[in-house]
N, C-alpha and C. Protein backbone atom coordinates (compact mmCIF):
# COMPACT_ATOMS: atom_id res chain seq x y z
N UNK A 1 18.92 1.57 2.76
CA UNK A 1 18.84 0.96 1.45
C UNK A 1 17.67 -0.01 1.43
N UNK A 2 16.89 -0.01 0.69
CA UNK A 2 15.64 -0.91 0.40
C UNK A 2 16.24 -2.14 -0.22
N UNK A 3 16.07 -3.25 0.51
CA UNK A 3 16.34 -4.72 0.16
C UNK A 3 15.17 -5.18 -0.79
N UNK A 4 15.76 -5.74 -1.80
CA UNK A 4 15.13 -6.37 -3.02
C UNK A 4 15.60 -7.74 -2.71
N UNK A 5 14.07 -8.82 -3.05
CA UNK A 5 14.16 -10.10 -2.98
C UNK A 5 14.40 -10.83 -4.70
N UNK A 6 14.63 -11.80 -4.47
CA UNK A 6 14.66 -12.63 -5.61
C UNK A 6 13.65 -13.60 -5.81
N UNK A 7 13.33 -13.97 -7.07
CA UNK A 7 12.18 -14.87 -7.75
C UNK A 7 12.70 -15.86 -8.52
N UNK A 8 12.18 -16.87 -8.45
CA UNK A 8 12.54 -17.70 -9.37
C UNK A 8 11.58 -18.59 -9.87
N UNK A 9 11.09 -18.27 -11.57
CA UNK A 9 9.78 -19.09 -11.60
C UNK A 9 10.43 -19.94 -12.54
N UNK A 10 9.53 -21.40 -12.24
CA UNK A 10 10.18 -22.79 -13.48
C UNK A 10 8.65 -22.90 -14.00
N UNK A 11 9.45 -23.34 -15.29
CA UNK A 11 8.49 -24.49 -16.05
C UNK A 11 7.19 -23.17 -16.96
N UNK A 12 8.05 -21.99 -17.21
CA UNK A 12 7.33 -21.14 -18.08
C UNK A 12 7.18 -21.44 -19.78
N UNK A 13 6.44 -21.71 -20.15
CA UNK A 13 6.50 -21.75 -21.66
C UNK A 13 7.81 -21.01 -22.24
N UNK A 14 7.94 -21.85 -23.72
CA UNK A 14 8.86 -21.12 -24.56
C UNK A 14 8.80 -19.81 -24.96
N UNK A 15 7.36 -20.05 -25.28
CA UNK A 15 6.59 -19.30 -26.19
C UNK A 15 6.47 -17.72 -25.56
N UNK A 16 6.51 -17.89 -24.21
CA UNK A 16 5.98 -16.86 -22.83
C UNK A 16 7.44 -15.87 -22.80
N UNK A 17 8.56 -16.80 -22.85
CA UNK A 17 10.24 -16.19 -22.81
C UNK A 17 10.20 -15.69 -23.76
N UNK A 18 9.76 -16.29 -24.95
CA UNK A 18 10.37 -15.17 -26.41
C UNK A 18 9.69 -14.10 -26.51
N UNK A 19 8.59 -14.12 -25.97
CA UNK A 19 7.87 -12.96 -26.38
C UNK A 19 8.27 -11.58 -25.24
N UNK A 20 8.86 -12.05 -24.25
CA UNK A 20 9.68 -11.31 -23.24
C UNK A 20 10.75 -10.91 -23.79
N UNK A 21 11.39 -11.63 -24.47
CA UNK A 21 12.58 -11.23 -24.98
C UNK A 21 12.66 -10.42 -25.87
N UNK A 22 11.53 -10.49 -27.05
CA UNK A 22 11.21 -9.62 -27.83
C UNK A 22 10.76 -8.53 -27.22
N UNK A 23 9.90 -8.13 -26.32
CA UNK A 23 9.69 -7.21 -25.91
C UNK A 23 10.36 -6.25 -25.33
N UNK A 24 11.86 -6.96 -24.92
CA UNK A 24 12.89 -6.91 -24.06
C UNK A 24 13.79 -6.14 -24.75
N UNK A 25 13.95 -6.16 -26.59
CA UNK A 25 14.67 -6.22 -27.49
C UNK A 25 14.01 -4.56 -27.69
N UNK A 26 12.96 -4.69 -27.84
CA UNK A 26 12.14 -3.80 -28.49
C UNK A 26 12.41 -2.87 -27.67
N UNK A 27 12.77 -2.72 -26.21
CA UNK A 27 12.72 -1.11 -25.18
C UNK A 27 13.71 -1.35 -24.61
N UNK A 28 14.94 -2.11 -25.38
CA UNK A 28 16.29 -1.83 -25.05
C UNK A 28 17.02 -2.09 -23.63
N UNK A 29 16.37 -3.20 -23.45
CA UNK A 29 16.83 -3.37 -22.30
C UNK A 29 16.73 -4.99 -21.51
N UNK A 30 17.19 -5.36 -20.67
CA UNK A 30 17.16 -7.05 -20.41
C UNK A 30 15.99 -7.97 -20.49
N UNK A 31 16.26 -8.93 -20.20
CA UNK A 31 15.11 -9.98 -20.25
C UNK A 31 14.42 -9.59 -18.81
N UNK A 32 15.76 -9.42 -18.24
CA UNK A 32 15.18 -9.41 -16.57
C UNK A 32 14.60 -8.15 -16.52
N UNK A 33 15.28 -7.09 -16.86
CA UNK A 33 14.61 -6.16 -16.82
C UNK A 33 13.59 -5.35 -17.43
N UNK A 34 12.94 -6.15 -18.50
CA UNK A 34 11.64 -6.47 -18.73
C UNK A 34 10.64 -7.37 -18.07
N UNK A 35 11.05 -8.53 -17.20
CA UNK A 35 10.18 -8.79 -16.56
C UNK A 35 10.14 -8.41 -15.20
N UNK A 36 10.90 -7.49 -14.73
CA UNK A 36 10.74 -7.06 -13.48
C UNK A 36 10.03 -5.61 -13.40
N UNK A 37 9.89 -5.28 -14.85
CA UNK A 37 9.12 -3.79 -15.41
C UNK A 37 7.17 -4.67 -15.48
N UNK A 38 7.09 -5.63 -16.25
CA UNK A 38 6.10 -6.57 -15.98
C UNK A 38 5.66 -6.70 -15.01
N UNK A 39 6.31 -7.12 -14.09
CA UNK A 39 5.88 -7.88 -12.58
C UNK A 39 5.48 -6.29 -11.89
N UNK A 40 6.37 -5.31 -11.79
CA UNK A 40 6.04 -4.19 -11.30
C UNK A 40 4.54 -3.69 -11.55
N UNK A 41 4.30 -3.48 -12.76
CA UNK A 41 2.88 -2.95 -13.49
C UNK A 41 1.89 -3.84 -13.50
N UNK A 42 1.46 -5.02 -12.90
CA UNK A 42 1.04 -6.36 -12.75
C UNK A 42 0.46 -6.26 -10.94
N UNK A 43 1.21 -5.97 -10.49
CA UNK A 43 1.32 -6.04 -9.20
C UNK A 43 0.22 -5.31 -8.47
N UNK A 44 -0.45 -5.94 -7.30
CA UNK A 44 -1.55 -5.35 -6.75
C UNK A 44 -1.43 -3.77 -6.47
N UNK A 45 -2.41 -3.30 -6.35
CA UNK A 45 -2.29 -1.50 -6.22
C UNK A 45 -3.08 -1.79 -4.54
N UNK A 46 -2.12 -1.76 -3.21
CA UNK A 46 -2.50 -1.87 -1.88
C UNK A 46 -2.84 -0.36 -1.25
N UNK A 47 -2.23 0.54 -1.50
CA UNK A 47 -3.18 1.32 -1.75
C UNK A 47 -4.72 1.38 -2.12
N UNK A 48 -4.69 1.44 -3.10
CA UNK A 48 -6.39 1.25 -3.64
C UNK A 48 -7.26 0.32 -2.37
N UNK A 49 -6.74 -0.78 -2.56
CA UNK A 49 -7.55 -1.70 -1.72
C UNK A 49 -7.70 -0.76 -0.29
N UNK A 50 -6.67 -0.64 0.16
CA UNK A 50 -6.65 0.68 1.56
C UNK A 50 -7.44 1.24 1.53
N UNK A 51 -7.75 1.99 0.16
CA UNK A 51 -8.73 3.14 0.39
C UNK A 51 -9.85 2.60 -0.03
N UNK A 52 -10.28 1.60 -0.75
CA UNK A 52 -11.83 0.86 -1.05
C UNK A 52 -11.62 0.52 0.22
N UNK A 53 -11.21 -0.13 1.24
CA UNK A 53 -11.80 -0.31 2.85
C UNK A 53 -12.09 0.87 3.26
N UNK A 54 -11.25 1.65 3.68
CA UNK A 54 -11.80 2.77 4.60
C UNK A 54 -13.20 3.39 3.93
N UNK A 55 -13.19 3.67 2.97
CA UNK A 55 -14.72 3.89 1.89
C UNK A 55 -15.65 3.39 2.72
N UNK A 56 -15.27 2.09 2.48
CA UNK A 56 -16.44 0.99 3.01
C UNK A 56 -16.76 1.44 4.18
N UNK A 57 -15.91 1.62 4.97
CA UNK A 57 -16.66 1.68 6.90
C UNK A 57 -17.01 3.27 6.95
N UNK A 58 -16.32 4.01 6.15
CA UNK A 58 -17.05 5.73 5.69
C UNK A 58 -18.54 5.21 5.28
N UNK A 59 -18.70 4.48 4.47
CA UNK A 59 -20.32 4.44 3.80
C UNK A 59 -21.16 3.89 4.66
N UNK A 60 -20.61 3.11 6.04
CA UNK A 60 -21.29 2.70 6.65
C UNK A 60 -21.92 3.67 8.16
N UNK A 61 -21.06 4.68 8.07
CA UNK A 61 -21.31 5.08 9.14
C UNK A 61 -22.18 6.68 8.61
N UNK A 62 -23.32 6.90 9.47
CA UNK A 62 -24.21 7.79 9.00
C UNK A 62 -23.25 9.43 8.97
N UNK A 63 -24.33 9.82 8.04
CA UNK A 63 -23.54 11.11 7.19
C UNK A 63 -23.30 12.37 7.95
N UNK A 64 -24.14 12.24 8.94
CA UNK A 64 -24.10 13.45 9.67
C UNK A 64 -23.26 13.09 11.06
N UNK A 65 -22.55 12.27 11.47
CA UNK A 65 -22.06 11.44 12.66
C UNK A 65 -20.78 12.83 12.87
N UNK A 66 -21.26 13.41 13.89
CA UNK A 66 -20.08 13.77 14.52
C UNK A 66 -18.78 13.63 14.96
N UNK A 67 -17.80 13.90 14.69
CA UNK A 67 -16.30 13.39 14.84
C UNK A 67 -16.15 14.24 16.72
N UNK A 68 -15.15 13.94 17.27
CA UNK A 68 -14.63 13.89 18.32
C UNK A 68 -14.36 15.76 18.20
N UNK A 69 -14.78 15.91 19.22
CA UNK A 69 -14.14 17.53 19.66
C UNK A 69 -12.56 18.10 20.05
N UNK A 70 -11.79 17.84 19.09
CA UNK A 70 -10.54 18.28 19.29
C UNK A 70 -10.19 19.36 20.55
N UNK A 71 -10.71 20.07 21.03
CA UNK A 71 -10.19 21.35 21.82
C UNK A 71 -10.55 20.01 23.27
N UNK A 72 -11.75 18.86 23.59
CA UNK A 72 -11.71 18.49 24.86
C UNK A 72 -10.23 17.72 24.76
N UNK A 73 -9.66 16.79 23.85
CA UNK A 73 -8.92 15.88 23.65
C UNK A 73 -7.55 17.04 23.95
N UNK A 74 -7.23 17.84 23.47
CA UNK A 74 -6.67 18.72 23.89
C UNK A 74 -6.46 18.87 25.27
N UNK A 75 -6.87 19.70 25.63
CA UNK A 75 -7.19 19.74 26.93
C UNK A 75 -7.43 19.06 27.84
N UNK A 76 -7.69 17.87 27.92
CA UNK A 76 -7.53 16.31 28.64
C UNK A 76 -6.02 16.20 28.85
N UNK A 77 -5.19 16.22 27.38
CA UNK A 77 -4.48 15.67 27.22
C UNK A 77 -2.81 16.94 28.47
N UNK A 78 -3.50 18.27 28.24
CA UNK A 78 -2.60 18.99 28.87
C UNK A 78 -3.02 19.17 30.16
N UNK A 79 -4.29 18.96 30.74
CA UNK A 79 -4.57 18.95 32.22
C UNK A 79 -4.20 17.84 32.51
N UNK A 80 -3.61 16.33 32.23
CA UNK A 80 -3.46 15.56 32.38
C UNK A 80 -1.93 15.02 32.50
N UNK A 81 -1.05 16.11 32.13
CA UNK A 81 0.58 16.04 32.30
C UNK A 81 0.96 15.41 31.02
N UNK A 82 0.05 15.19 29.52
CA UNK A 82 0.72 14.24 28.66
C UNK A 82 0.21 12.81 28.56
N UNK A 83 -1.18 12.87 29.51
CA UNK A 83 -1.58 11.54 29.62
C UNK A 83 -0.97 10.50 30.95
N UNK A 84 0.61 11.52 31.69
CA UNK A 84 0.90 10.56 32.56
C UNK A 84 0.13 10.80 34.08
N UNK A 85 -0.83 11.46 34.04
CA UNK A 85 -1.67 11.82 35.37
C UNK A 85 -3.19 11.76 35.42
N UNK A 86 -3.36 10.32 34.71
CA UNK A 86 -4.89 9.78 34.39
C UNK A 86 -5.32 9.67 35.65
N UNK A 87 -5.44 9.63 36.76
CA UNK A 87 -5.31 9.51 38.03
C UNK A 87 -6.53 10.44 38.33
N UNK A 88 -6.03 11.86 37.83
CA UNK A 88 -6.73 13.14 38.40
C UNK A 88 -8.63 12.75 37.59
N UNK A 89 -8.55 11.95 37.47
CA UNK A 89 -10.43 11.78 36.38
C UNK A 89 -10.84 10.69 36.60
């Protein structure tokens, strides 16, 4: 079960609640659960940021850069017992 925390903000305008409430009124459903529909859609996209980094160190590294040869890593990895017979290299 995914644990949900609690919030508690003070000292929000009047003006800020009614218009929650109205909005609240308007799609049938709580105060709270209009502002927890708010806070949801508000909320950083960490993803995105994830992938604007990795971008970043992709753009940095030249275009033609060779990646690692899967079949040696392989094969290291099974002449090697699984990695527990680093010994033999």
């Amino acid at each position: 079960m995914l644990a949900m925390g609690q919030v508690l903000i003070r000292n929000l305008d009047d003006s800020v609640i009614d218009a929650y409430r109205r909005a609240a009124a308007a799609n049938q459903r709580s105060l709270e659960a209009e502002l927890r529909e708010a806070l949801r859609q508000a909320a950083p996209d960490q993803s995105a940021s994830r992938r604007a980094a990795a971008q970043a160190i992709r753009d940095r590294l030249p275009a033609d850069m060779p990646g690692p040869d899967g079949t040696n890593i392989i094969r290291r990895y099974r002449d090697t017992n699984g990695g527990r017979d680093l010994d033999a290299f």
